[in-house]
PDB file of N, CA and C in Angstrom:
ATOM      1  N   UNK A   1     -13.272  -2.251  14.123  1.00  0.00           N
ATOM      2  CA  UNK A   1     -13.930  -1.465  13.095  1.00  0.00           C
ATOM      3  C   UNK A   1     -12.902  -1.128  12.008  1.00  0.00           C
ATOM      4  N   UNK A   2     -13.229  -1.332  10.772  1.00  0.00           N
ATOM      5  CA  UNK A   2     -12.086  -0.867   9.559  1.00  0.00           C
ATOM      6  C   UNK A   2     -11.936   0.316   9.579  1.00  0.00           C
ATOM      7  N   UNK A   3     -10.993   0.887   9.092  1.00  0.00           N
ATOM      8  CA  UNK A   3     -10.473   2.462   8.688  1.00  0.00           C
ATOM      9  C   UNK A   3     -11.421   2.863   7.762  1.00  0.00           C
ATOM     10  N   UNK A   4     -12.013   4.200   7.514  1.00  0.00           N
ATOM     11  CA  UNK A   4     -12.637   4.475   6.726  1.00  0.00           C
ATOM     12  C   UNK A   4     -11.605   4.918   5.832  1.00  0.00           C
ATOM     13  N   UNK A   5     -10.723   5.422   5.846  1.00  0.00           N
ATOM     14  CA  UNK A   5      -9.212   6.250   5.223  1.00  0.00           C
ATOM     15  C   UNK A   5      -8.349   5.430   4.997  1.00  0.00           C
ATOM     16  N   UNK A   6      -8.047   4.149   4.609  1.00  0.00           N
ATOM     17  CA  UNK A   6      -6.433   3.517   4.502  1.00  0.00           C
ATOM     18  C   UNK A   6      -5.700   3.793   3.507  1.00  0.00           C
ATOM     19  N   UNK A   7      -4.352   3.851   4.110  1.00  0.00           N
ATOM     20  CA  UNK A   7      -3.317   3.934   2.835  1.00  0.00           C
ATOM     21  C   UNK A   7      -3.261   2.897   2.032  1.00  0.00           C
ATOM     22  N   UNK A   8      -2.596   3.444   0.223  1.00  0.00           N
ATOM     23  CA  UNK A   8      -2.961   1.836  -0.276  1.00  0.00           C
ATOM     24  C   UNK A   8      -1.488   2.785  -1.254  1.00  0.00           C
ATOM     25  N   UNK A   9      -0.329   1.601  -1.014  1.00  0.00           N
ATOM     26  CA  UNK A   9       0.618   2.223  -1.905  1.00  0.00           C
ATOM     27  C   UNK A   9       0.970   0.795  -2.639  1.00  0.00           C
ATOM     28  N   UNK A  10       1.387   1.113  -3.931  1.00  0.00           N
ATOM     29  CA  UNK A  10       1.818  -0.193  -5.070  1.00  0.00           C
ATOM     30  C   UNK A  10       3.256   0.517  -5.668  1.00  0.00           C
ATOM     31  N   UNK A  11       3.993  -0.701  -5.428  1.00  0.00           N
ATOM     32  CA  UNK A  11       5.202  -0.632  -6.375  1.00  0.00           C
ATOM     33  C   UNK A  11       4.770  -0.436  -7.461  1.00  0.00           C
ATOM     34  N   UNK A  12       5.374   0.265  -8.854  1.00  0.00           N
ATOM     35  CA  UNK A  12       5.279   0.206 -10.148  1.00  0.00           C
ATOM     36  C   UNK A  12       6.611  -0.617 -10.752  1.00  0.00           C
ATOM     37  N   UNK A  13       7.804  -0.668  -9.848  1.00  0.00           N
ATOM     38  CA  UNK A  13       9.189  -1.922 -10.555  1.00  0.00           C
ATOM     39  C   UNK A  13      10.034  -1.010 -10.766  1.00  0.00           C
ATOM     40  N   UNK A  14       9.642   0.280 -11.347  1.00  0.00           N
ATOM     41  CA  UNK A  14      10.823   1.137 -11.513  1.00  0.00           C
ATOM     42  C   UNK A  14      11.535   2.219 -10.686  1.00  0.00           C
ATOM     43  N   UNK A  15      10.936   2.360  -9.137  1.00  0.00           N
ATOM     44  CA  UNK A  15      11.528   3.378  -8.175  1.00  0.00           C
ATOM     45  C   UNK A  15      10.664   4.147  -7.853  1.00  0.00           C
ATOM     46  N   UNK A  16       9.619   3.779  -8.272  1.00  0.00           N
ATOM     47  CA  UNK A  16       8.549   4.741  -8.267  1.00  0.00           C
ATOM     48  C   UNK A  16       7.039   3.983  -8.160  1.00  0.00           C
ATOM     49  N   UNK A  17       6.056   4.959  -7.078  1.00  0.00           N
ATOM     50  CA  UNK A  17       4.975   4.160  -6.716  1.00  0.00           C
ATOM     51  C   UNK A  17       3.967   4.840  -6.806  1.00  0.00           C
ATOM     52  N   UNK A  18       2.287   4.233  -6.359  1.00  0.00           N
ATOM     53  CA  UNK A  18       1.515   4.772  -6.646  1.00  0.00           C
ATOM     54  C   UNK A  18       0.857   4.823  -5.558  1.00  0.00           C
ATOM     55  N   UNK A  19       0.156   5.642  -5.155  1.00  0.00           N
ATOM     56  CA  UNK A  19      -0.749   5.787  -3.939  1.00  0.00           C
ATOM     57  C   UNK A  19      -1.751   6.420  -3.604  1.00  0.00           C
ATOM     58  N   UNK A  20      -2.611   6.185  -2.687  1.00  0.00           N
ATOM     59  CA  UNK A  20      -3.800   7.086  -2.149  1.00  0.00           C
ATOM     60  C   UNK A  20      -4.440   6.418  -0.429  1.00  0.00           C
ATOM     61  N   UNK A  21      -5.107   7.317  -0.427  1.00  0.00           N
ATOM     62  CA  UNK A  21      -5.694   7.467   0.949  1.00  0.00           C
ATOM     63  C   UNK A  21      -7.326   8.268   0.858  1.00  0.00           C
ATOM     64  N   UNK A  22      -7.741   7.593   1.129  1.00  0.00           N
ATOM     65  CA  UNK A  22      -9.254   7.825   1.520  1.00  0.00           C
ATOM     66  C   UNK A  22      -9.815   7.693  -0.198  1.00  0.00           C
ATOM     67  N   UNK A  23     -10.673   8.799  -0.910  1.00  0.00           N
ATOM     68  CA  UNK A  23     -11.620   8.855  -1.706  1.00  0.00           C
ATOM     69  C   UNK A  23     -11.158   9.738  -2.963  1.00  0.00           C
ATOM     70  N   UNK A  24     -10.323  10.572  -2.134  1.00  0.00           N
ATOM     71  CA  UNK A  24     -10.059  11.661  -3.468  1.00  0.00           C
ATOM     72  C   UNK A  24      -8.647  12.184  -3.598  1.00  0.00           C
ATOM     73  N   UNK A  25      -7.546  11.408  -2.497  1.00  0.00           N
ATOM     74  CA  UNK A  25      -6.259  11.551  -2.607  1.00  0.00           C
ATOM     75  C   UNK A  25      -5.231  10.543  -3.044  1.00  0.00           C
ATOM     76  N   UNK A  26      -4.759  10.846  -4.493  1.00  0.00           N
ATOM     77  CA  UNK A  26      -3.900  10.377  -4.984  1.00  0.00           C
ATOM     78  C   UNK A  26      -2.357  10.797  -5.310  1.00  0.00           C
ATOM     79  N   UNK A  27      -1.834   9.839  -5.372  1.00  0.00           N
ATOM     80  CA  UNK A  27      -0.335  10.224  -5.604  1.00  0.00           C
ATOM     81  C   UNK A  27       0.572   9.523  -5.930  1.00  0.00           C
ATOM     82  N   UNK A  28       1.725   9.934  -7.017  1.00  0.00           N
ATOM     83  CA  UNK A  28       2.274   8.865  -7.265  1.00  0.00           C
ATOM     84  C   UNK A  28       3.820   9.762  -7.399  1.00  0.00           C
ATOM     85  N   UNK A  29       5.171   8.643  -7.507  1.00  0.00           N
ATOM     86  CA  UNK A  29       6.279   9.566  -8.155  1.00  0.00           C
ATOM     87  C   UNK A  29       7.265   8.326  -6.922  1.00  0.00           C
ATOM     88  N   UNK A  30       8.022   9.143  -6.893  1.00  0.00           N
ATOM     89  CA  UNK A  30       9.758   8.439  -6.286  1.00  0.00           C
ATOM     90  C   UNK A  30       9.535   8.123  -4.608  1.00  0.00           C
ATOM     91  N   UNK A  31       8.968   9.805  -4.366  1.00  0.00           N
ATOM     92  CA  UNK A  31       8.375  10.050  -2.731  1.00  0.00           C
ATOM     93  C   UNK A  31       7.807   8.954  -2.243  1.00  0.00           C
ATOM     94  N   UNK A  32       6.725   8.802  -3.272  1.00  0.00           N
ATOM     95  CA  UNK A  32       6.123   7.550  -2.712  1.00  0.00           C
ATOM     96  C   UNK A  32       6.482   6.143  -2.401  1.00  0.00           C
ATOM     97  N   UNK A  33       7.315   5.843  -3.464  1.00  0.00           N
ATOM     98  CA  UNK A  33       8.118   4.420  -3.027  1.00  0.00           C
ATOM     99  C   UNK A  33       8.788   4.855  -1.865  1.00  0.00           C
ATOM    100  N   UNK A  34       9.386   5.751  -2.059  1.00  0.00           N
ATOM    101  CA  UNK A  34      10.306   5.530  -0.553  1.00  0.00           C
ATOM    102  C   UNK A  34       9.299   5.809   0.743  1.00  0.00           C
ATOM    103  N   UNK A  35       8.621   6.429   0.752  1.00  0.00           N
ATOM    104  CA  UNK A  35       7.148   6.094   1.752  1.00  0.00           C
ATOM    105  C   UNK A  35       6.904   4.790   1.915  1.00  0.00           C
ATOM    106  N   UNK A  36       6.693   4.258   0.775  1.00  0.00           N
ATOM    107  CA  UNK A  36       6.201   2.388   0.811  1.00  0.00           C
ATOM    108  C   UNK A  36       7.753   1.637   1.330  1.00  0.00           C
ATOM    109  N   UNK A  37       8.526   1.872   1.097  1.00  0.00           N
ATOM    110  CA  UNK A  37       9.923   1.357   1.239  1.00  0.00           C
ATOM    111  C   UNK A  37      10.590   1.228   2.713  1.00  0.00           C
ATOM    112  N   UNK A  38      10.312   2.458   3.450  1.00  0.00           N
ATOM    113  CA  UNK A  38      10.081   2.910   5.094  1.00  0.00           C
ATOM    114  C   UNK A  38       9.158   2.189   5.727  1.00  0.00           C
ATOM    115  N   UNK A  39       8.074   2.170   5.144  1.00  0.00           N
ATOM    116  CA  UNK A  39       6.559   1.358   5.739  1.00  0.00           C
ATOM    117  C   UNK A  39       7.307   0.176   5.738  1.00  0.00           C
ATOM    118  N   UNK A  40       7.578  -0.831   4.614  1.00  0.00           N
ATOM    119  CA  UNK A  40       7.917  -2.093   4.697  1.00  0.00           C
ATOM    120  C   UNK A  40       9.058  -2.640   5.384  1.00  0.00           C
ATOM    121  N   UNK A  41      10.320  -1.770   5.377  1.00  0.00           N
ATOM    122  CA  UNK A  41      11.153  -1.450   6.129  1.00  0.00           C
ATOM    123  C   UNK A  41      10.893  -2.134   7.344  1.00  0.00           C
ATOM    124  N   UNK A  42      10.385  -0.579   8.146  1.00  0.00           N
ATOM    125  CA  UNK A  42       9.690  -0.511   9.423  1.00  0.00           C
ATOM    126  C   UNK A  42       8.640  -1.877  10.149  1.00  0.00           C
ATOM    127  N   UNK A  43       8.007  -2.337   9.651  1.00  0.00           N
ATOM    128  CA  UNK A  43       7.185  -3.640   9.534  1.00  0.00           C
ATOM    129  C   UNK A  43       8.235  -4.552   9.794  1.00  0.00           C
ATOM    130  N   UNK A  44       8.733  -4.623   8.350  1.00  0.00           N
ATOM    131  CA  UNK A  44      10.028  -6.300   8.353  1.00  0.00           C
ATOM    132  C   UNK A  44      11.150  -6.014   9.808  1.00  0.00           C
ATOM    133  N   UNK A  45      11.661  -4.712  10.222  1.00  0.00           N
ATOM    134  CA  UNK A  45      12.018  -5.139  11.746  1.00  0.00           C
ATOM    135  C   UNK A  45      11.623  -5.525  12.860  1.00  0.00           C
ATOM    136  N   UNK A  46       9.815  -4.541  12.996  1.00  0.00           N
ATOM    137  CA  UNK A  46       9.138  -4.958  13.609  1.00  0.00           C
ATOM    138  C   UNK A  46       8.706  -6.442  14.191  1.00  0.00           C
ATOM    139  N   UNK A  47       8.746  -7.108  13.417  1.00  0.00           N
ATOM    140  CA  UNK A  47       7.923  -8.458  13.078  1.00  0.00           C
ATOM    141  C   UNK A  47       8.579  -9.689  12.618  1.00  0.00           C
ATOM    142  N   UNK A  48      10.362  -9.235  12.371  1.00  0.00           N
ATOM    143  CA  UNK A  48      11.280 -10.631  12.141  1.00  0.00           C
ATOM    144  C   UNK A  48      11.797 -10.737  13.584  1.00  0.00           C
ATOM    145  N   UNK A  49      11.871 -11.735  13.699  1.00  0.00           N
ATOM    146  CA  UNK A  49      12.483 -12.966  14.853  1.00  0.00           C
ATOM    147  C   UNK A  49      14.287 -12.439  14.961  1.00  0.00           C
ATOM    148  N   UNK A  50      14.598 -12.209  16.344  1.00  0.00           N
ATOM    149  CA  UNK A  50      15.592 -12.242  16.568  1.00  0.00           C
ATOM    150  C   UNK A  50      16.039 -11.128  16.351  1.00  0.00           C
ATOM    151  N   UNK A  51      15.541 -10.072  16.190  1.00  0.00           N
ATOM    152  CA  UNK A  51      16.048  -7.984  15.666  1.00  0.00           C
ATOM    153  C   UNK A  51      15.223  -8.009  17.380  1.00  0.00           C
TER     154      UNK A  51
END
């Protein structure tokens, strides 16, 4: 079953990102890249060969 709530964060290029979750929460600024930055992080060890 899909999430009714998913996170959805986008690089903007400059250190800074944009984001939201569910319908009426948005957010954007520095915090957020590094939120997205941890997420991808976290993932790319997860899931590369040989870590």
């Amino acid at each position: 079953m899909p999430q009714r709530d998913h996170l959805v964060l986008i690089a903007t290029g400059d250190g800074r990102a944009i984001g939201g979750r569910g319908r009426l929460i948005a957010f954007e600024g520095r915090l957020a890249w590094r939120l997205k930055d941890w997420l991808d992080q976290s993932f790319m060890r997860r899931f590369s060969p040989g870590t």
